[in-house]
C-alpha atoms as a PDB file:
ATOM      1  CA  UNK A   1     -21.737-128.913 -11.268  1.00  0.00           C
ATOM      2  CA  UNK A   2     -22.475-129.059  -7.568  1.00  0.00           C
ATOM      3  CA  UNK A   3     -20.405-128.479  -4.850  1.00  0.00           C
ATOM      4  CA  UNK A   4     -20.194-131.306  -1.997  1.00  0.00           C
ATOM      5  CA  UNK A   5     -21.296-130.174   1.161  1.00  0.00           C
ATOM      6  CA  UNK A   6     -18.630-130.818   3.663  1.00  0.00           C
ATOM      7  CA  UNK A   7     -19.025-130.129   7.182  1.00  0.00           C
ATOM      8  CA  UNK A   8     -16.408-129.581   9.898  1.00  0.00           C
ATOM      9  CA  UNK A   9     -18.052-131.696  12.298  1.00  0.00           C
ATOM     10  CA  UNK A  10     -21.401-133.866  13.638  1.00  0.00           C
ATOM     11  CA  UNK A  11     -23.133-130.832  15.446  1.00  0.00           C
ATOM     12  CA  UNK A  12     -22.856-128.442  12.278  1.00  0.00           C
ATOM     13  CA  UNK A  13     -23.846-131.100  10.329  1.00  0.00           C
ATOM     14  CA  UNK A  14     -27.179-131.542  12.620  1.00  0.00           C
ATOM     15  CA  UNK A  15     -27.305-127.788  12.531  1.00  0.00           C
ATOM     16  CA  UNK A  16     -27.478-127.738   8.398  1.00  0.00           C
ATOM     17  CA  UNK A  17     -30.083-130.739   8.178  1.00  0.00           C
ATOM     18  CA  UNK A  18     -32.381-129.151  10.906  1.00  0.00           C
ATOM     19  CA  UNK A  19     -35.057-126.873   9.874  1.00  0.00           C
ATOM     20  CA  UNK A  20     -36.022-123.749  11.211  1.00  0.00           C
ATOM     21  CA  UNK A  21     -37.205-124.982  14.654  1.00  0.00           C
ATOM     22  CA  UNK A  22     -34.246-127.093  15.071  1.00  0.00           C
ATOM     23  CA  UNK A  23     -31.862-124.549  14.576  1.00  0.00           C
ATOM     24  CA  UNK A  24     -33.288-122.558  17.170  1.00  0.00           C
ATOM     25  CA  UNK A  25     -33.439-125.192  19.948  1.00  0.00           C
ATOM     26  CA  UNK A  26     -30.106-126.570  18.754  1.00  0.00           C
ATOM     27  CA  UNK A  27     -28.605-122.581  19.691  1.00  0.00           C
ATOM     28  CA  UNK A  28     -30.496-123.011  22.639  1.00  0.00           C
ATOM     29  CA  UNK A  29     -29.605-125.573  24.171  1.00  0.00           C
ATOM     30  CA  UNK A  30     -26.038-125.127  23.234  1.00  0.00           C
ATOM     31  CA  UNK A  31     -26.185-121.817  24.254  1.00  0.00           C
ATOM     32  CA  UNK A  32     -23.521-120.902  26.206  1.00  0.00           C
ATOM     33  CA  UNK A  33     -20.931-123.088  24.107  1.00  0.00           C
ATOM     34  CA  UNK A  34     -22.070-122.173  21.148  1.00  0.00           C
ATOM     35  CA  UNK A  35     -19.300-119.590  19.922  1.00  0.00           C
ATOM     36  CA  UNK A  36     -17.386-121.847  21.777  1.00  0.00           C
ATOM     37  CA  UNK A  37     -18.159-124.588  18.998  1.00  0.00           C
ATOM     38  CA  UNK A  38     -18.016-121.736  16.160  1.00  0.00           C
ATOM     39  CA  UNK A  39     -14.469-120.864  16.950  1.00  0.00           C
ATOM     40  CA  UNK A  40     -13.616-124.124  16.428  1.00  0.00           C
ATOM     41  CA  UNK A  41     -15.673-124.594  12.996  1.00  0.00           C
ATOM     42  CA  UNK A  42     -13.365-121.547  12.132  1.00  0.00           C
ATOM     43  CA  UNK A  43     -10.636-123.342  12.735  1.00  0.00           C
ATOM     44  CA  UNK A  44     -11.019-126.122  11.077  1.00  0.00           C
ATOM     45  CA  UNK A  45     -11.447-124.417   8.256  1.00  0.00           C
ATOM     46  CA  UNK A  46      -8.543-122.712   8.351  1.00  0.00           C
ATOM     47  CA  UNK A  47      -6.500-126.132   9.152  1.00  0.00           C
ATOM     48  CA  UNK A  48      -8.210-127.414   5.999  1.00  0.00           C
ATOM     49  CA  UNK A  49      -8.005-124.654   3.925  1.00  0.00           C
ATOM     50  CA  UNK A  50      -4.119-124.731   4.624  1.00  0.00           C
ATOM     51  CA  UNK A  51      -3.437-128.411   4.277  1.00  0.00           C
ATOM     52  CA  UNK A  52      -5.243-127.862   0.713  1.00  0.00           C
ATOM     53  CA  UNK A  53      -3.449-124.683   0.137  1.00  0.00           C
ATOM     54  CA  UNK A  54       0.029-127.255   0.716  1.00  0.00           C
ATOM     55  CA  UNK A  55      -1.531-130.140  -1.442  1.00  0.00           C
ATOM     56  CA  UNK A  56      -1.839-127.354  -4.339  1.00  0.00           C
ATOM     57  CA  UNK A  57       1.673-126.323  -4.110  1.00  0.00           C
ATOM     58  CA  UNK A  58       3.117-129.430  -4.075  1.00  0.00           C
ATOM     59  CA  UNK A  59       1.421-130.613  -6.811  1.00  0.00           C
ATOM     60  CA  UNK A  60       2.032-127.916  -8.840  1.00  0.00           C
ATOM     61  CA  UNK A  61       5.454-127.683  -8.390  1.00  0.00           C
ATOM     62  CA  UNK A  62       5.765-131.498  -8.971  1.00  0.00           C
ATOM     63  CA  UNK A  63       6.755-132.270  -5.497  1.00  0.00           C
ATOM     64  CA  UNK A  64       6.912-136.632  -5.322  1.00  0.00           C
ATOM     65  CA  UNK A  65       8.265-136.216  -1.864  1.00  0.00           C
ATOM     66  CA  UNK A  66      12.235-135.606  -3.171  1.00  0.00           C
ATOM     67  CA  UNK A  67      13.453-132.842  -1.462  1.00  0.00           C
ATOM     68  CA  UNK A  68      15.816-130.148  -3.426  1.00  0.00           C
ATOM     69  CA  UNK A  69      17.968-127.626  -1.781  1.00  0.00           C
ATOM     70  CA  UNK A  70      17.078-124.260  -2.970  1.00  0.00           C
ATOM     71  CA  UNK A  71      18.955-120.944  -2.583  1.00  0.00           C
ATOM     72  CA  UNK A  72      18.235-118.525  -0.195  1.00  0.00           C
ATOM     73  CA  UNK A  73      17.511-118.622   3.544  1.00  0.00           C
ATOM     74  CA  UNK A  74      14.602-121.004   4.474  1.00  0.00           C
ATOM     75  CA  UNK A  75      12.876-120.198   7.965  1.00  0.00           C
ATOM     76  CA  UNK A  76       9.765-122.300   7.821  1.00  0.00           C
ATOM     77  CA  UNK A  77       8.580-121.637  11.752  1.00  0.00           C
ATOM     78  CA  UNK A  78       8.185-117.764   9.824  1.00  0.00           C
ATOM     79  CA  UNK A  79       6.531-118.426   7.052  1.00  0.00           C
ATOM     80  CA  UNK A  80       4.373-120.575   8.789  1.00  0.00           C
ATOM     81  CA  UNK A  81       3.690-117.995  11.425  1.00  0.00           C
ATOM     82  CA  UNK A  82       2.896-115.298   8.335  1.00  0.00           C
ATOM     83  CA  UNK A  83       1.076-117.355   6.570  1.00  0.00           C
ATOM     84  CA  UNK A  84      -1.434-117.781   9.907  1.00  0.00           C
ATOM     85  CA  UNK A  85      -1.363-113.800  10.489  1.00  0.00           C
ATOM     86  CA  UNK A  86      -2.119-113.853   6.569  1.00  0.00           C
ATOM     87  CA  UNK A  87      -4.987-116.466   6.969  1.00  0.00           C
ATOM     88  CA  UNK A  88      -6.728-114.445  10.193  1.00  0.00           C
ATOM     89  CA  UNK A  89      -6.071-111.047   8.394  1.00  0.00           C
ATOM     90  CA  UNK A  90      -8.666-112.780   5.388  1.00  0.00           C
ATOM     91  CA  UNK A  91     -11.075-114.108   7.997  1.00  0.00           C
ATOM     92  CA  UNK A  92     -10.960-110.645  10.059  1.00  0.00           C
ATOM     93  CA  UNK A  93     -11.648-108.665   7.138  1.00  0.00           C
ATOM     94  CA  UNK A  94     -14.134-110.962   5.069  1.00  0.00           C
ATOM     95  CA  UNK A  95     -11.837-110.462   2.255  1.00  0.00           C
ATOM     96  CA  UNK A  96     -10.984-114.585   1.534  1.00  0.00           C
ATOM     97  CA  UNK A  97     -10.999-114.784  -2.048  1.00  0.00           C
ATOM     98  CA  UNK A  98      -6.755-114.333  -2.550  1.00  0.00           C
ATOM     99  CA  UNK A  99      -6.696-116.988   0.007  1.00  0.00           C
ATOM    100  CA  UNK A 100      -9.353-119.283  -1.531  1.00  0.00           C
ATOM    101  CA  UNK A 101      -7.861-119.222  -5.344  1.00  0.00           C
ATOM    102  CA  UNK A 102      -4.766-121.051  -3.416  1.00  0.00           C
ATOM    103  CA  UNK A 103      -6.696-124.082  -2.817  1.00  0.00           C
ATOM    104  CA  UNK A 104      -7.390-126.594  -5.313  1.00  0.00           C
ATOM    105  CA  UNK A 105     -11.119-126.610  -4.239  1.00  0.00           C
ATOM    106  CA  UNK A 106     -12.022-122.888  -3.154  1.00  0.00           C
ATOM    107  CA  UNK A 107     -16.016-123.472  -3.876  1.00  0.00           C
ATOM    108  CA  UNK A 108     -16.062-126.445  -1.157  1.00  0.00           C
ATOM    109  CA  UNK A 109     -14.124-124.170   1.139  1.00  0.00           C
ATOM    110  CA  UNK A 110     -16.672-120.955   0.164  1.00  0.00           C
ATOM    111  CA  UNK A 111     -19.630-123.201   1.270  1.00  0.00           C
ATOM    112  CA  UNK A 112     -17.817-123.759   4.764  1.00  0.00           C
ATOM    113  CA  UNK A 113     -17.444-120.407   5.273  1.00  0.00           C
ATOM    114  CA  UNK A 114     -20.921-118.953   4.235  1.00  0.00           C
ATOM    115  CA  UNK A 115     -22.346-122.102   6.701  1.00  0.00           C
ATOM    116  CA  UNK A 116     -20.022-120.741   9.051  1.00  0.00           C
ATOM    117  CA  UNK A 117     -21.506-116.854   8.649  1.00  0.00           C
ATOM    118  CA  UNK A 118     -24.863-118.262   8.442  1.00  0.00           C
ATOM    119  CA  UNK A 119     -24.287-119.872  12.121  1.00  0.00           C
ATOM    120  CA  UNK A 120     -23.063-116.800  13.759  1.00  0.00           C
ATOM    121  CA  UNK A 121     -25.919-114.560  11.761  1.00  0.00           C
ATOM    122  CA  UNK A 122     -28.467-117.312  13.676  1.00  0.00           C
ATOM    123  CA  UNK A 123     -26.913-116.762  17.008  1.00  0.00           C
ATOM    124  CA  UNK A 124     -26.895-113.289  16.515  1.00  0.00           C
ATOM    125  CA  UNK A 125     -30.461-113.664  16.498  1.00  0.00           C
ATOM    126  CA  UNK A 126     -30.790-115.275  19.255  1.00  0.00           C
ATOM    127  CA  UNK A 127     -28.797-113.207  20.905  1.00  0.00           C
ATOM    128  CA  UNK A 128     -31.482-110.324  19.655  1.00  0.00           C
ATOM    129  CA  UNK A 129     -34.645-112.174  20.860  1.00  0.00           C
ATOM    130  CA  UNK A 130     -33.316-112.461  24.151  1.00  0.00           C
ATOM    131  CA  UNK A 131     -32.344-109.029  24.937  1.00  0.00           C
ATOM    132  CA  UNK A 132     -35.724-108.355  23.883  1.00  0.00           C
ATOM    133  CA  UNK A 133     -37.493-110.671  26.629  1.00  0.00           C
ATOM    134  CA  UNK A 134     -38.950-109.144  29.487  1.00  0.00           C
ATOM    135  CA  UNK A 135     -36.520-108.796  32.885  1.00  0.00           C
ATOM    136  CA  UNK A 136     -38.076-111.483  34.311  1.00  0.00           C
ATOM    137  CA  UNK A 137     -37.795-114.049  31.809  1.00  0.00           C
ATOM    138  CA  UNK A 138     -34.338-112.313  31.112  1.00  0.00           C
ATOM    139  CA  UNK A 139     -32.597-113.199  34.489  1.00  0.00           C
ATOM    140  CA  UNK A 140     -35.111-116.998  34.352  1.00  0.00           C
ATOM    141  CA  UNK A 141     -32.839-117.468  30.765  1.00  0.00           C
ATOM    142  CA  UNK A 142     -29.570-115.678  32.472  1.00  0.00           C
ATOM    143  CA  UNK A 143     -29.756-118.079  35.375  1.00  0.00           C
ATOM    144  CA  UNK A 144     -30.284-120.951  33.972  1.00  0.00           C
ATOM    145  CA  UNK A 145     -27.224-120.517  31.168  1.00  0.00           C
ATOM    146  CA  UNK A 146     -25.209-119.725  34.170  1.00  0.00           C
ATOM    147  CA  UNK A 147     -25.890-122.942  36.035  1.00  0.00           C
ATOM    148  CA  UNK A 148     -25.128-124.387  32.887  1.00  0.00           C
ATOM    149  CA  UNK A 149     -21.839-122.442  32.640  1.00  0.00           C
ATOM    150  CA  UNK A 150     -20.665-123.063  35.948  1.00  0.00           C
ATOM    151  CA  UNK A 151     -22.141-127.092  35.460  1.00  0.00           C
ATOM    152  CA  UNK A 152     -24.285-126.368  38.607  1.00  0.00           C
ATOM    153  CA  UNK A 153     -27.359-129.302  38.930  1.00  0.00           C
ATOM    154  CA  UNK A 154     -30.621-126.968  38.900  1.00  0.00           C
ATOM    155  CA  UNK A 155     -31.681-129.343  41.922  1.00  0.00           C
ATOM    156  CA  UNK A 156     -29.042-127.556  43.903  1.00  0.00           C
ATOM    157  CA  UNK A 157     -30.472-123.939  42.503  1.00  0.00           C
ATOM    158  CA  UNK A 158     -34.150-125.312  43.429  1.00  0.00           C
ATOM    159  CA  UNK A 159     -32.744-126.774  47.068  1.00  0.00           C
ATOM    160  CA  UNK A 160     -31.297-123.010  47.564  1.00  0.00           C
ATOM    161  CA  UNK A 161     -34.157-121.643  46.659  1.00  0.00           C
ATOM    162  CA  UNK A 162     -36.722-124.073  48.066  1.00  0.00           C
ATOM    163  CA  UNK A 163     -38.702-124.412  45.427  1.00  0.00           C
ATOM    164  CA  UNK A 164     -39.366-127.483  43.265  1.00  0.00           C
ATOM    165  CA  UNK A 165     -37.069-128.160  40.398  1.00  0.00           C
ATOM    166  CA  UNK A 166     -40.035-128.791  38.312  1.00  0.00           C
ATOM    167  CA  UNK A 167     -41.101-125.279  38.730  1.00  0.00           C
ATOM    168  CA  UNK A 168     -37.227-123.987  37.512  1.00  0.00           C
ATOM    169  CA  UNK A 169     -37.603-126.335  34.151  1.00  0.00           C
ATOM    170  CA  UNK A 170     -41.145-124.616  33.509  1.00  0.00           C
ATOM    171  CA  UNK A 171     -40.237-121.380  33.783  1.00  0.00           C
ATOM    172  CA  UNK A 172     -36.795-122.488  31.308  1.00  0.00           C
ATOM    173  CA  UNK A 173     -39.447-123.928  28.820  1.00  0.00           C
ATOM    174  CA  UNK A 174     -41.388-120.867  28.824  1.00  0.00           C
ATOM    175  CA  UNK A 175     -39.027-119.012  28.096  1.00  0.00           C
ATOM    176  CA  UNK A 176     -37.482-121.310  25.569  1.00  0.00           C
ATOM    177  CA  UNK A 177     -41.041-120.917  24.054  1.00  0.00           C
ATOM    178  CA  UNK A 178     -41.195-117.545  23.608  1.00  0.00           C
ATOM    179  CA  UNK A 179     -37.581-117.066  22.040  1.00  0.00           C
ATOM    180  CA  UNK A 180     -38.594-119.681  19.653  1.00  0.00           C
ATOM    181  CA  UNK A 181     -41.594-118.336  18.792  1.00  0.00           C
ATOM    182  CA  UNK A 182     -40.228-114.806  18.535  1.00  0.00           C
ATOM    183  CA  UNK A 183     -37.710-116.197  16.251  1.00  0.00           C
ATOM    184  CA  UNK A 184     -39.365-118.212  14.368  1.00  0.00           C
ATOM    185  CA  UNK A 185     -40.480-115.655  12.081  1.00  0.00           C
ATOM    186  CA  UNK A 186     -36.455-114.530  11.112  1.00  0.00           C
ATOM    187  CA  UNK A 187     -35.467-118.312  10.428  1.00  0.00           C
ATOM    188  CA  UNK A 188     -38.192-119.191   8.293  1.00  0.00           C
ATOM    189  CA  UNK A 189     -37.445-116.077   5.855  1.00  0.00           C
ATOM    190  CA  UNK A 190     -33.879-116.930   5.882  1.00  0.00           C
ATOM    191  CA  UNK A 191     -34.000-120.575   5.581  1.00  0.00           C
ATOM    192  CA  UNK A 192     -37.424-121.034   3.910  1.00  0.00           C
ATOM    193  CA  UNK A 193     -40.925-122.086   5.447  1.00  0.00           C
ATOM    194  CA  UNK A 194     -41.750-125.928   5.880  1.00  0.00           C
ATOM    195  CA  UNK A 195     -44.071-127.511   3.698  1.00  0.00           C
ATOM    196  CA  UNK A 196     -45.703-129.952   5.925  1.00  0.00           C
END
């Protein structure tokens, strides 16, 4: 039996239907938010993986919403607060399985997490390629993704600079090219080559 696919949102959705070349220009152009957005895929999972965690117990327990006094001191803002230190100590370490067996569904929540890994291996390289670039197309890459950063126009950066902001965009696109291209290779024996 097959697992459904679920995805924590649109863009790593897009990511996981893109192929190879996608993937890379998808990093790229969501470069400097990028672990921005995986921090929050990791969250969500986490949320989920809780809620289901909840759902489980419940229905084990036979819980139809009637609540029963039970002895012994209850402090639910702790064991809330342990059970998140208990759920980051399992992400930190890679060691989710005790965590997963408490959901009703831990395959569906294995997939999110090896999509999740799979995202940060891509970035990582990325991350690689460009540190391998020469200086030059280094600080073209590490200008633009600060402009970006700092939501600067690259009209402004071209103005400064007098220069024409068509020249900026070609030397991004050059760049671009050459990351993809130097990537390429790693994507397509991770993910598979196209068959076009």
């Amino acid at each position: 039996m097959e697992t459904e696919v679920i995805y924590q949102n649109q863009f790593q959705k897009e990511y996981f239907l893109a192929d190879s070349r996608g993937k890379i220009d998808i990093i790229l152009s969501n470069y400097v938010t990028f672990q921005h957005q995986l921090s929050g895929i990791e969250k969500g999972i986490k949320l989920d993986i809780k809620v289901d965690q909840d759902f489980r117990f419940r229905k084990e327990r036979g819980d139809l919403g009637v609540r029963v006094r039970t002895s012994g001191y209850s402090d639910p803002t702790a064991r809330e607060a342990i059970r998140n230190v208990e759920l980051d100590r399992a992400f930190d370490e890679n060691d989710l399985e005790g965590e997963l067996e408490k959901t009703s569904e831990p395959d569906v929540f294995r997939g999110q997490i090896r999509m999740l890994h799979s995202m940060e291996e891509d970035f990582l390289i990325i991350q690689a390629v460009i540190e391998m670039l020469t200086l030059q197309d280094g600080n073209t890459l590490k200008d633009y993704f600060a402009c970006q950063r700092n939501q600067i126009c690259l009209q402004n950066v071209a103005d400064d600079k007098d220069i024409n902001v068509k020249t900026i965009y070609q030397k991004v696109w050059r760049v671009k090219s050459k990351i993809r291209m130097n990537a390429m290779e790693k994507f397509e024996r991770k993910y598979g080559r196209r068959t076009a």
